[in-house]
Protein backbone atom coordinates (compact mmCIF):
# COMPACT_ATOMS: atom_id res chain seq x y z
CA UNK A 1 12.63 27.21 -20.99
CA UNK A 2 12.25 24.78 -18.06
CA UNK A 3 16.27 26.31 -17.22
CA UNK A 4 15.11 29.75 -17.52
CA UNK A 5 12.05 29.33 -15.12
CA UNK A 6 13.72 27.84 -12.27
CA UNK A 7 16.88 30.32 -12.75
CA UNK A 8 14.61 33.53 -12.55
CA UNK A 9 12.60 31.68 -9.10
CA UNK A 10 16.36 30.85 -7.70
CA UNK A 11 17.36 34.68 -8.32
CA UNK A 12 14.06 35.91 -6.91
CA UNK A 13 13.36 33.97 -4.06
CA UNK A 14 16.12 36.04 -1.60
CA UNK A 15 14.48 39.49 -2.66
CA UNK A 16 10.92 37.85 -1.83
CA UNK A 17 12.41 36.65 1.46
CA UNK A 18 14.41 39.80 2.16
CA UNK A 19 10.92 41.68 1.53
CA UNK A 20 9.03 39.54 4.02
CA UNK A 21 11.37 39.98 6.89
CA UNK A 22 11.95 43.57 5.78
CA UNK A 23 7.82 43.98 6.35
CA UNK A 24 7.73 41.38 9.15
CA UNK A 25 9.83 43.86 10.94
CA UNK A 26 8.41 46.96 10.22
CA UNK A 27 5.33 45.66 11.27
CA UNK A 28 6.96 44.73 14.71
CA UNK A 29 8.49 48.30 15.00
CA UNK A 30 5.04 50.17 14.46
CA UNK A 31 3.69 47.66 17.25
CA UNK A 32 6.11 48.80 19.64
CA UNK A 33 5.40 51.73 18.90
CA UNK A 34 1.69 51.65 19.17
CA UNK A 35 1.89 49.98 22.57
CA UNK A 36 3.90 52.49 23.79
CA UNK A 37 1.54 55.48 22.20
CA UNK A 38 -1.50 53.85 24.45
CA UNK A 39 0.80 54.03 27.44
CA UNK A 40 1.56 57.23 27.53
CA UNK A 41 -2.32 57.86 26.59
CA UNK A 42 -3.47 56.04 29.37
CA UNK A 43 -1.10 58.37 31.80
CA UNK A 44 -2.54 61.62 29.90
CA UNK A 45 -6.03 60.38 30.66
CA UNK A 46 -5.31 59.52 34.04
CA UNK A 47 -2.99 63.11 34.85
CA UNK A 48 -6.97 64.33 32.83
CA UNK A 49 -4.80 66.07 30.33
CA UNK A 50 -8.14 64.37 27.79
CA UNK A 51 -7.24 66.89 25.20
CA UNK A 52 -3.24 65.55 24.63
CA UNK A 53 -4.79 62.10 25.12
CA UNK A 54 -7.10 63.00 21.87
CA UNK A 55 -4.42 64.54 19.65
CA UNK A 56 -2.14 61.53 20.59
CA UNK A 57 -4.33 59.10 19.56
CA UNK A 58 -5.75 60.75 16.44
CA UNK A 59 -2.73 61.50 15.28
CA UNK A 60 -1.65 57.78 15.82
CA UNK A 61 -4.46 56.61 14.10
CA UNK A 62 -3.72 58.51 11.28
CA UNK A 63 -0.29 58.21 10.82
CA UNK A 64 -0.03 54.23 12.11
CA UNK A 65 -1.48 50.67 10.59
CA UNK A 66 -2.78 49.35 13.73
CA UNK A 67 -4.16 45.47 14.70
CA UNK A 68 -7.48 45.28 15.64
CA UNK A 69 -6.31 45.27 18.97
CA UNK A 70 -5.01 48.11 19.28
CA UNK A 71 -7.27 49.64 17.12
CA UNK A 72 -10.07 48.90 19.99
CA UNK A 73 -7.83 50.09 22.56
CA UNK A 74 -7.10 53.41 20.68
CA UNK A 75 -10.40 53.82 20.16
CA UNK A 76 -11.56 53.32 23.58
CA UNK A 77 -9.00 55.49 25.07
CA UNK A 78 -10.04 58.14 22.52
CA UNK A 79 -13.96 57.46 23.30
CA UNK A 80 -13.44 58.07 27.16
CA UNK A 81 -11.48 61.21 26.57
CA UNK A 82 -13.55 63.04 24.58
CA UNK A 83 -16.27 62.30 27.19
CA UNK A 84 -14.49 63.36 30.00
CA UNK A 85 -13.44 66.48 27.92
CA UNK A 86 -17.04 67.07 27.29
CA UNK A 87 -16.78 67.33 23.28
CA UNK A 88 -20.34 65.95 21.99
CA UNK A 89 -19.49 67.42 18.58
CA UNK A 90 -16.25 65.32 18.44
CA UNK A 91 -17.73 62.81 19.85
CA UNK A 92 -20.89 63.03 16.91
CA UNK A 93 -17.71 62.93 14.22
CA UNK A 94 -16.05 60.47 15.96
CA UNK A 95 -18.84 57.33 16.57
CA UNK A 96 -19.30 58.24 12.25
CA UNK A 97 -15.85 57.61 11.31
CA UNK A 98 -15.73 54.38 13.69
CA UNK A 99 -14.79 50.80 11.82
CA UNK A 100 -17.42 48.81 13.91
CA UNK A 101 -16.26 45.73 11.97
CA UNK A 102 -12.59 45.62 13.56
CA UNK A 103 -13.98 45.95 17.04
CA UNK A 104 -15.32 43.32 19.69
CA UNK A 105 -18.18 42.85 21.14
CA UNK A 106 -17.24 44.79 24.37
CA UNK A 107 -15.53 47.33 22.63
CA UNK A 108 -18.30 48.31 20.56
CA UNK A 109 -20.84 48.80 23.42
CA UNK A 110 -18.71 50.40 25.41
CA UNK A 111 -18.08 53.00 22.84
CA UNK A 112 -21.44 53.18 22.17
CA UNK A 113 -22.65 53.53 25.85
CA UNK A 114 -20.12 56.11 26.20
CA UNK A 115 -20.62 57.98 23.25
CA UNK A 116 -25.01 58.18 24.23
CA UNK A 117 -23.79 58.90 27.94
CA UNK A 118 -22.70 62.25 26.56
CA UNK A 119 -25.40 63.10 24.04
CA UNK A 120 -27.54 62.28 26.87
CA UNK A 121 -25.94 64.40 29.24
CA UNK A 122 -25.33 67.22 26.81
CA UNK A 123 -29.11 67.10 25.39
CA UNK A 124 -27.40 66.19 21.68
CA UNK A 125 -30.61 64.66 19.79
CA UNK A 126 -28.70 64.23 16.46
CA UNK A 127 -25.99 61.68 18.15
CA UNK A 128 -29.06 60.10 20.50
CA UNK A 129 -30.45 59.25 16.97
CA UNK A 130 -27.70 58.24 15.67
CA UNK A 131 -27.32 55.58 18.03
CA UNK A 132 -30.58 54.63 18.41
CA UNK A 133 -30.63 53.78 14.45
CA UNK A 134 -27.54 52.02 14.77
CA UNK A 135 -29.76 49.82 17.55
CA UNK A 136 -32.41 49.47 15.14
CA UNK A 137 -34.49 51.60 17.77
CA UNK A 138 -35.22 54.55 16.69
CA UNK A 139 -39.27 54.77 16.25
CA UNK A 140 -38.94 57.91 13.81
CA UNK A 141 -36.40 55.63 11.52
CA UNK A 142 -38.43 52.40 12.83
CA UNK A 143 -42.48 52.82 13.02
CA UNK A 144 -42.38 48.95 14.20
CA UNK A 145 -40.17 49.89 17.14
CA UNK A 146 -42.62 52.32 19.72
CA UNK A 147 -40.86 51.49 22.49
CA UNK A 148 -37.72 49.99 24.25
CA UNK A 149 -38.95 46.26 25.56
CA UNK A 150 -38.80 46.43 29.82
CA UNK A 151 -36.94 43.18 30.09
CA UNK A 152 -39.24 42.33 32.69
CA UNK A 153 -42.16 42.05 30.77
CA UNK A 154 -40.08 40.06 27.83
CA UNK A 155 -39.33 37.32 30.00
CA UNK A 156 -42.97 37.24 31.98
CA UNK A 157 -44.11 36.84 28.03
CA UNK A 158 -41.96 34.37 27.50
CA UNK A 159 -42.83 32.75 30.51
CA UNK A 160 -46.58 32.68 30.19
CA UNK A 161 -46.54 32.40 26.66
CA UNK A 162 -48.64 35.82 25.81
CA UNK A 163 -45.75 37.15 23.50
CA UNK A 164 -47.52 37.59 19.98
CA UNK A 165 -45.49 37.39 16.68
CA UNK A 166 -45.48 40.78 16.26
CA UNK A 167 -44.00 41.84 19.81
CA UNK A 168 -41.44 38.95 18.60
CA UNK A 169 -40.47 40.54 15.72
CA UNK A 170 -40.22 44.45 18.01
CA UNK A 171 -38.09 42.70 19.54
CA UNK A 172 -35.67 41.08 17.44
CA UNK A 173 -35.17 44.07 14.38
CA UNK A 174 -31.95 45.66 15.32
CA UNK A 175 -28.29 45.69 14.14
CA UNK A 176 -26.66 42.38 13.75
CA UNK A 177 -23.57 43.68 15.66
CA UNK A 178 -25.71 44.41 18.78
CA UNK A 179 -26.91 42.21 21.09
CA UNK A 180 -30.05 43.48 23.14
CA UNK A 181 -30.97 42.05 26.36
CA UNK A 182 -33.54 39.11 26.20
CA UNK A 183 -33.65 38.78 22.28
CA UNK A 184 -33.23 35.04 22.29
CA UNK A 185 -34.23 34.21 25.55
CA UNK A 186 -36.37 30.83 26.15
CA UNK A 187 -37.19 29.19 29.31
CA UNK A 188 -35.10 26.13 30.46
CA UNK A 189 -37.44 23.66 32.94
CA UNK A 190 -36.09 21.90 35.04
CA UNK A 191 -37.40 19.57 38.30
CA UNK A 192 -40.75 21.72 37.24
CA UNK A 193 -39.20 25.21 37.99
CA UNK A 194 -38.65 27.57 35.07
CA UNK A 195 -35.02 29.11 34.48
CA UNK A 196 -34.44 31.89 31.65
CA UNK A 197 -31.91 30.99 29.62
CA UNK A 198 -29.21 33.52 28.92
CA UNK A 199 -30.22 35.43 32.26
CA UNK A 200 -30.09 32.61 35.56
CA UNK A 201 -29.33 29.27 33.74
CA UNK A 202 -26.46 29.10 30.85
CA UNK A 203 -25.52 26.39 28.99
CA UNK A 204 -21.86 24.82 29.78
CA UNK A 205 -19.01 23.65 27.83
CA UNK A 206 -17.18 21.59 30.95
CA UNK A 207 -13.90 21.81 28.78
CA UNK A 208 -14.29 25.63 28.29
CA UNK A 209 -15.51 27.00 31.72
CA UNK A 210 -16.79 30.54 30.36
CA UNK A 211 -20.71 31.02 30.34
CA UNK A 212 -22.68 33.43 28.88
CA UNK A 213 -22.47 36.74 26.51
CA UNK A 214 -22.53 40.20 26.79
CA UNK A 215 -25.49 42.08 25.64
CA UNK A 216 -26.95 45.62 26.34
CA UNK A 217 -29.76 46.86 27.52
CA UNK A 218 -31.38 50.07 26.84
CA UNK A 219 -32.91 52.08 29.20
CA UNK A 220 -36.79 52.79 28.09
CA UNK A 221 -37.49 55.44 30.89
CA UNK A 222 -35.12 57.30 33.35
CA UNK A 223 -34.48 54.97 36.97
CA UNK A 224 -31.68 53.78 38.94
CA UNK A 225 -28.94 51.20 38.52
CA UNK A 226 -30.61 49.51 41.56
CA UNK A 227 -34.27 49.02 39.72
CA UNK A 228 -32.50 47.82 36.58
CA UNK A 229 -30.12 45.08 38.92
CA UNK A 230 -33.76 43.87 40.02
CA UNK A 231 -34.97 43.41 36.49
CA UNK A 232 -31.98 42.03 35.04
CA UNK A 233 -31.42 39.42 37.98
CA UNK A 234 -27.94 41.11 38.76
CA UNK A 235 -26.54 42.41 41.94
CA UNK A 236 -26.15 45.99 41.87
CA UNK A 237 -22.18 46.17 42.56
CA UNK A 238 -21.42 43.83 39.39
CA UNK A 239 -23.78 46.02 37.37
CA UNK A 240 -22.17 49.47 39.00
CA UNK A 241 -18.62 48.10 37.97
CA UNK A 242 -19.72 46.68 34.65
CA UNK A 243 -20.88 49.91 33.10
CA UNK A 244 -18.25 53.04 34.15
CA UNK A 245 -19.58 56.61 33.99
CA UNK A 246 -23.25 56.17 34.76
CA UNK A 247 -25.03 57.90 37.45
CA UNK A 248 -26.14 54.63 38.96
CA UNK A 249 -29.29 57.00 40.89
CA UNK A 250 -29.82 58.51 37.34
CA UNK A 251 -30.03 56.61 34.17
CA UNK A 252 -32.28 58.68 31.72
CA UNK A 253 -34.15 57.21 29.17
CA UNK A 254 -32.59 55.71 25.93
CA UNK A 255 -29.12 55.54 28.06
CA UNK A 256 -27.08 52.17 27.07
CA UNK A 257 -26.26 49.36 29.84
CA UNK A 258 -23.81 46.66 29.55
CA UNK A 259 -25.15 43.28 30.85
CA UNK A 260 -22.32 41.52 32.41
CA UNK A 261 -23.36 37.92 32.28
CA UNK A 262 -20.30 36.55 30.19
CA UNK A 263 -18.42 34.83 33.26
CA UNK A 264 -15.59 32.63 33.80
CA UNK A 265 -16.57 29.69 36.57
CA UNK A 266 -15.07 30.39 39.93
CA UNK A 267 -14.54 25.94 40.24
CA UNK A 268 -12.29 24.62 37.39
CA UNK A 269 -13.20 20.82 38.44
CA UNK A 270 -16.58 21.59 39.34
CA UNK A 271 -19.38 18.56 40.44
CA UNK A 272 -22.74 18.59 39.15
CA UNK A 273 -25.20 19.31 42.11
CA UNK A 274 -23.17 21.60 43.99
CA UNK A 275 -23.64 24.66 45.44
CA UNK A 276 -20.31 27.23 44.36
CA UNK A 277 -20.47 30.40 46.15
CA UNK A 278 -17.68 33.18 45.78
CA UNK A 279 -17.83 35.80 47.89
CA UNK A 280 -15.60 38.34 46.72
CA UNK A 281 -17.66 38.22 42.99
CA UNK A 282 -21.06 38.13 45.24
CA UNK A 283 -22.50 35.23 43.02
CA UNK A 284 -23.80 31.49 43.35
CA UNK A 285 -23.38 28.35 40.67
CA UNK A 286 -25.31 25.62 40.73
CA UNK A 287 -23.87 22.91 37.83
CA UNK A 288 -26.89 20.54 36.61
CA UNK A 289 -27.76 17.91 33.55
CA UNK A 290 -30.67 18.22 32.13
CA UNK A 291 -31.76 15.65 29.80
CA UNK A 292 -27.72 14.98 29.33
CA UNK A 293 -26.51 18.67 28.77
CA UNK A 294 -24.01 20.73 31.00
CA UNK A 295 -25.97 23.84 32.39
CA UNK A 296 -24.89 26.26 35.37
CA UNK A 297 -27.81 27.92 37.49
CA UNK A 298 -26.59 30.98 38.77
CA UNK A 299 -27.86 34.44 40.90
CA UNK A 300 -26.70 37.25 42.57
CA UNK A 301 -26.40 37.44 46.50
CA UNK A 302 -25.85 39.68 49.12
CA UNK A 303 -23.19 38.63 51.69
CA UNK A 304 -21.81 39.75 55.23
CA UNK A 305 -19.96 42.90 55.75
CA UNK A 306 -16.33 43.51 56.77
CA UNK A 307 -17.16 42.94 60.45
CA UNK A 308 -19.47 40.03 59.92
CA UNK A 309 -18.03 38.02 56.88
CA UNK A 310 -20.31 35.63 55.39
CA UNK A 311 -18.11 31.94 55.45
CA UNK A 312 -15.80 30.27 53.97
CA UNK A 313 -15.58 26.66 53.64
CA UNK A 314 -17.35 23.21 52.55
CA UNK A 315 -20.91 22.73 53.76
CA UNK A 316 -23.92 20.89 53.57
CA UNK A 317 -27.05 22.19 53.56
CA UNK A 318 -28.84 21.06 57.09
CA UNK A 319 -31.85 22.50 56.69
CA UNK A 320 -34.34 24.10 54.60
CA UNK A 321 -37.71 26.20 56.27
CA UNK A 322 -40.51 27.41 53.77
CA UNK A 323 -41.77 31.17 54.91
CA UNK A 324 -39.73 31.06 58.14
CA UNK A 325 -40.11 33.12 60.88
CA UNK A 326 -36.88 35.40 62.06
CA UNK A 327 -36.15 35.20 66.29
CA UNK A 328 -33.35 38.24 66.03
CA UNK A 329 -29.94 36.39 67.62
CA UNK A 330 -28.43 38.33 70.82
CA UNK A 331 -25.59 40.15 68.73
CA UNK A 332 -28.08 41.97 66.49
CA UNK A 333 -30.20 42.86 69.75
CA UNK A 334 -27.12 44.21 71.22
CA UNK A 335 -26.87 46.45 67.99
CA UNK A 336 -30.88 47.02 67.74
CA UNK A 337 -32.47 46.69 71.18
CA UNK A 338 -35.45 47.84 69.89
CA UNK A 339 -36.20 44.61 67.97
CA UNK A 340 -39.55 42.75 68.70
CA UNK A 341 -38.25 38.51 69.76
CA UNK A 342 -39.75 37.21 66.65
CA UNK A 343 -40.42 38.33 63.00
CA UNK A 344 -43.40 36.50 61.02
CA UNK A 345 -43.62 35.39 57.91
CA UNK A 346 -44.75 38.59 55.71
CA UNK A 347 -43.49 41.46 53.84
CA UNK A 348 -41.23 42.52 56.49
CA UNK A 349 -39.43 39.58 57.53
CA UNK A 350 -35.33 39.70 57.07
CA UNK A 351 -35.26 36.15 55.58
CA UNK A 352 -37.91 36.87 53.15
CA UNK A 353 -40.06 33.72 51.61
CA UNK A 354 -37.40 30.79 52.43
CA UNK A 355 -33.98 30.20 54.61
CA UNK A 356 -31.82 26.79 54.12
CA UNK A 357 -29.29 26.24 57.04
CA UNK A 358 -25.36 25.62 56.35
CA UNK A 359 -24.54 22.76 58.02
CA UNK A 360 -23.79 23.25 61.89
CA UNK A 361 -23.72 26.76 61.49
CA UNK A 362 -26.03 30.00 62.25
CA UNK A 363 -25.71 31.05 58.71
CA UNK A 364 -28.48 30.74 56.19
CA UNK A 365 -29.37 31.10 52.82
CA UNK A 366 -32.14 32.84 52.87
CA UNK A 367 -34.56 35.80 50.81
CA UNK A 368 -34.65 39.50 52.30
CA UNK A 369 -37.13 42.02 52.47
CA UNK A 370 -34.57 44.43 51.53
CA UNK A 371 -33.63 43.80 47.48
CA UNK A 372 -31.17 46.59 47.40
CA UNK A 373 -28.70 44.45 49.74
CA UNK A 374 -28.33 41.77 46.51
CA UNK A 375 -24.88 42.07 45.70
CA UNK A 376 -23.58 44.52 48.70
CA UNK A 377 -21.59 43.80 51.75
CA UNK A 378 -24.72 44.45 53.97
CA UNK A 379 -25.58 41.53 56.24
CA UNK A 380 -24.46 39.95 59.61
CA UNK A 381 -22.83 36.77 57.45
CA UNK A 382 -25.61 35.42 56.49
CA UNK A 383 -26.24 34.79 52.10
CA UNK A 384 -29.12 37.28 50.64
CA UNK A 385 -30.91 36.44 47.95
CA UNK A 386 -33.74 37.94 46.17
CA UNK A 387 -37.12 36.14 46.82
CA UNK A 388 -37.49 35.02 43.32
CA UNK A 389 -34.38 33.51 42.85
CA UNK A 390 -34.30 31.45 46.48
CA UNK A 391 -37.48 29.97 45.80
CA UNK A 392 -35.98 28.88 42.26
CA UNK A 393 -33.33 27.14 44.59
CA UNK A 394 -35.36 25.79 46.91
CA UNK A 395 -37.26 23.79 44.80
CA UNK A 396 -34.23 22.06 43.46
CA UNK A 397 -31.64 21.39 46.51
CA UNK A 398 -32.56 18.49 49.28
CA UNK A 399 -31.19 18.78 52.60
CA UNK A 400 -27.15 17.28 52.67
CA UNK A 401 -27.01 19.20 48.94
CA UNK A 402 -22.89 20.08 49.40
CA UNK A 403 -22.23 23.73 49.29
CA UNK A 404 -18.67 25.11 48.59
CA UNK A 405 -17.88 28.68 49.98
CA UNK A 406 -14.87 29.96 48.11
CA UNK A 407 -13.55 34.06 48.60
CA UNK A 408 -11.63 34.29 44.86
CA UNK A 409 -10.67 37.63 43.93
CA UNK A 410 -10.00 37.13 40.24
CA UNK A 411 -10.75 34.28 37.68
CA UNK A 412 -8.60 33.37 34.55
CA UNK A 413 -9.32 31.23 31.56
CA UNK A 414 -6.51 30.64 28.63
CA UNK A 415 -6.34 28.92 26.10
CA UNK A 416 -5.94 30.47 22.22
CA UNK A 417 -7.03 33.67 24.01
CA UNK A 418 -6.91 34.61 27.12
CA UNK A 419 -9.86 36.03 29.77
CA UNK A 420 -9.47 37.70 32.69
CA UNK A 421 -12.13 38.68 35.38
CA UNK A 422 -12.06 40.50 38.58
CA UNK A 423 -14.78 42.66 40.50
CA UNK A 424 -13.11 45.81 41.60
CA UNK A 425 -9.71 47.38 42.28
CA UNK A 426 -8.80 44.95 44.91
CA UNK A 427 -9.25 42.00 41.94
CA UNK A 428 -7.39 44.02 39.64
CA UNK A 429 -4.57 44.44 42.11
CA UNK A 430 -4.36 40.73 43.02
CA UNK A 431 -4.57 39.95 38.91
CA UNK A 432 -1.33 42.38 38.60
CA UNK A 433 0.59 40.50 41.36
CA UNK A 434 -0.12 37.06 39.50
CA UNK A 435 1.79 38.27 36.60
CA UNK A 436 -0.27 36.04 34.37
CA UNK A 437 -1.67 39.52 31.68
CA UNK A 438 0.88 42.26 30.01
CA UNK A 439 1.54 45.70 31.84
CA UNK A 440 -0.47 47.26 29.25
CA UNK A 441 -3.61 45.63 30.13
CA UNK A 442 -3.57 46.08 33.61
CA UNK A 443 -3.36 50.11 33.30
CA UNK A 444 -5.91 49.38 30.90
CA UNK A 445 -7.98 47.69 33.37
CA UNK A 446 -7.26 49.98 36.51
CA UNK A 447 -9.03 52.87 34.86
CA UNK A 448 -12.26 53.42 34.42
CA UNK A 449 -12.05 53.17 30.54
CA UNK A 450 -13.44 49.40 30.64
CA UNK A 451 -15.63 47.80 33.52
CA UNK A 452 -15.34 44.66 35.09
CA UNK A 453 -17.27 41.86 37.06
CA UNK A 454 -17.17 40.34 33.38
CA UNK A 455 -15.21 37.99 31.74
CA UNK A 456 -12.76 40.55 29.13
CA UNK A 457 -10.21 39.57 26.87
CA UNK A 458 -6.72 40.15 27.67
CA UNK A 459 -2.87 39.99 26.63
């Protein structure tokens, strides 16, 4: 018996193997063959033949078994052409039919944002609610849920303590797969100034130098890109590039917003105590312990234009002036003539609340009286910051704090995975030359399928 066992597994064992390889291989074929099916999708969506991009990929869907991968790349190609073909009802069947469970994070909010940019636009209530109960925020499906939370008022609550159970609990009854703005947020102290976790402080694996998630946030009444950067503590360029398609001077109520604050560390061998600034992403770190855990303090910042670039180098900081007054240098009065010799402290002065000098140098880090300018190319060199968040700093740094000025295009981070992140076409450009991501993702991330000023996964 013993004989006849082992003969029959002896016999067996080659067809077994044969099988394996046979379906190793197919498997390998219909890859190839995928990958090259979102190539040539990619170049119908970007020659906006939309409608051959859509049969393409249907009919691949259909007729291929995909990874979940390419499954989320499909899709996402599919998602954006049906938008820019204008097909809400397709659209409606489409969003129904999606496998939410084989898609990331990224790619299922930026289906989803896509998807309610169009029933927005197109005044389609049916896919609006849709969406909405998929949030867990529709109040007709939801009497708990009466309105969208404004950010701004979830953190002040959360700040001052006034946020009642049952605003809590608004809050937090949604979707599991969805990840709304502020839902877990607490407030990190530290040297007696209050940081929001998840929005300006982020806790840090110093092996693993990516910080953050992405999350969304839903609009709860129609504004601009530019009021939502000011809520969200974002500059308005990273949140522009983050979320393609969107008006930025017309977001309507209900519409979906990606949050950008997964990041990859500009400084690989970073020092607690520092000041990192990279120009090119328009962002500040600041590393700290705090009661022996890794944290990163980070905010937006404005920065010099073209003409008048902000610097680049190692610095100190030299000096640090509380409500400051402005005495306009002779370059800008060569521009503005007009200018009275000094500017206050108040409402209108340029440096806003407080200014800290960069070593030898003219060029501060100061507030404005302009919030728009966070995240723009808009001063004479100098580093903007909104009021709030340069009074946060303020507080912590001491005159000869070090302060390293770094202009890096694009960040990477590998290790199982990989994670690419750049801040416009001129990143994306400089992240093709490196070589380092396939040819696939790159025409991928030239369009204006996914965003960017995020950390994104690659291959």
């Amino acid at each position: 018996m013993v004989r006849f066992v082992l003969l029959f597994f002896l016999i067996t064992l080659p067809l077994y193997a044969t099988e394996d390889l046979f379906k190793v291989a197919k498997q390998k074929v219909q890859t190839k063959s995928v990958e090259d099916v979102i190539l040539k999708s990619l170049k119908l969506y970007n020659d906006g033949l939309y409608t051959n991009a859509i049969n393409l990929v249907q009919d691949t869907l259909i007729k291929n078994e995909v990874n979940d991968q390419n499954y989320a790349i499909l899709n996402l190609i599919l998602a954006s052409s049906i938008y820019k073909a204008r097909e809400e009802d397709l659209m409606y069947k489409f969003i129904q039919q999606l496998q939410d469970n084989r898609l990331d994070d990224y790619s299922l909010y930026r289906i989803y944002q896509i998807a309610m940019t169009i029933f927005i636009e197109r005044k389609h209530q049916e896919g609006q609610e849709y969406i909405l109960n998929k949030l867990g925020l529709n109040t007709k499906e939801n009497p708990k849920l009466e309105t969208v939370e404004d950010p701004a008022k979830v953190i002040e609550a959360i700040i001052t303590n006034k946020e009642s159970k049952k605003d809590k609990i608004k809050r937090l009854t949604k979707s599991n797969r969805f990840v709304l703005f502020g839902e877990d947020s607490k407030v990190i102290n530290y040297k007696n100034v209050s940081f929001i976790l998840g929005q300006n402080i982020f806790e840090l694996d110093p092996q693993i130098p990516i910080i953050g998630k992405l999350s969304i946030y839903v609009s709860e009444k129609d504004q601009t890109l530019l009021e939502i950067s000011k809520k969200l503590d974002l500059g308005y360029y990273e949140l522009k590039n983050a979320n393609p398609f969107l008006d930025p001077f017309d977001i309507r109520k209900n519409q979906i917003v990606i949050v950008p604050f997964r990041r990859i560390l500009p400084i690989k061998n970073f020092s607690y105590g520092t000041i990192y600034v990279n120009i090119n992403e328009k962002r500040l770190y600041y590393p700290v312990m705090i009661e022996g855990k890794s944290y990163v303090i980070t905010f937006p910042i404005g920065i010099g234009t073209d003409e008048a670039q902000s610097p680049i180098g190692d610095f100190k900081i030299s000096q640090k002036r509380e409500n400051p007054a402005w005495y306009p240098p002779e370059s800008i009065r060569k521009e503005q003539p007009d200018l009275p010799p000094v500017f206050p402290p108040g409402p209108d002065n340029p440096l806003g609340t407080r200014a800290m000098r960069l070593g030898n140098t003219s060029f501060l880090m100061h507030g404005t009286n302009k919030e728009y300018g966070i995240g723009m190319k808009v001063s004479h060199g100098c580093i903007r910051m909104y009021n709030e968040d340069v009074e946060r700093l303020f507080e912590l740094v001491e005159v000869g704090t070090p302060v390293v000025s770094r202009d890096i295009p694009y960040k990477v981070f590998f290790n199982s995975e990989k994670f690419v992140e750049a801040f416009d076409d001129d990143g994306v450009s400089a992240l093709e030359k490196a070589n380092v991501v396939s040819k696939n993702f790159i025409q991928l991330y030239k369009s204006d399928i996914v965003g960017k000023s995020f950390a994104i996964k690659a291959w």
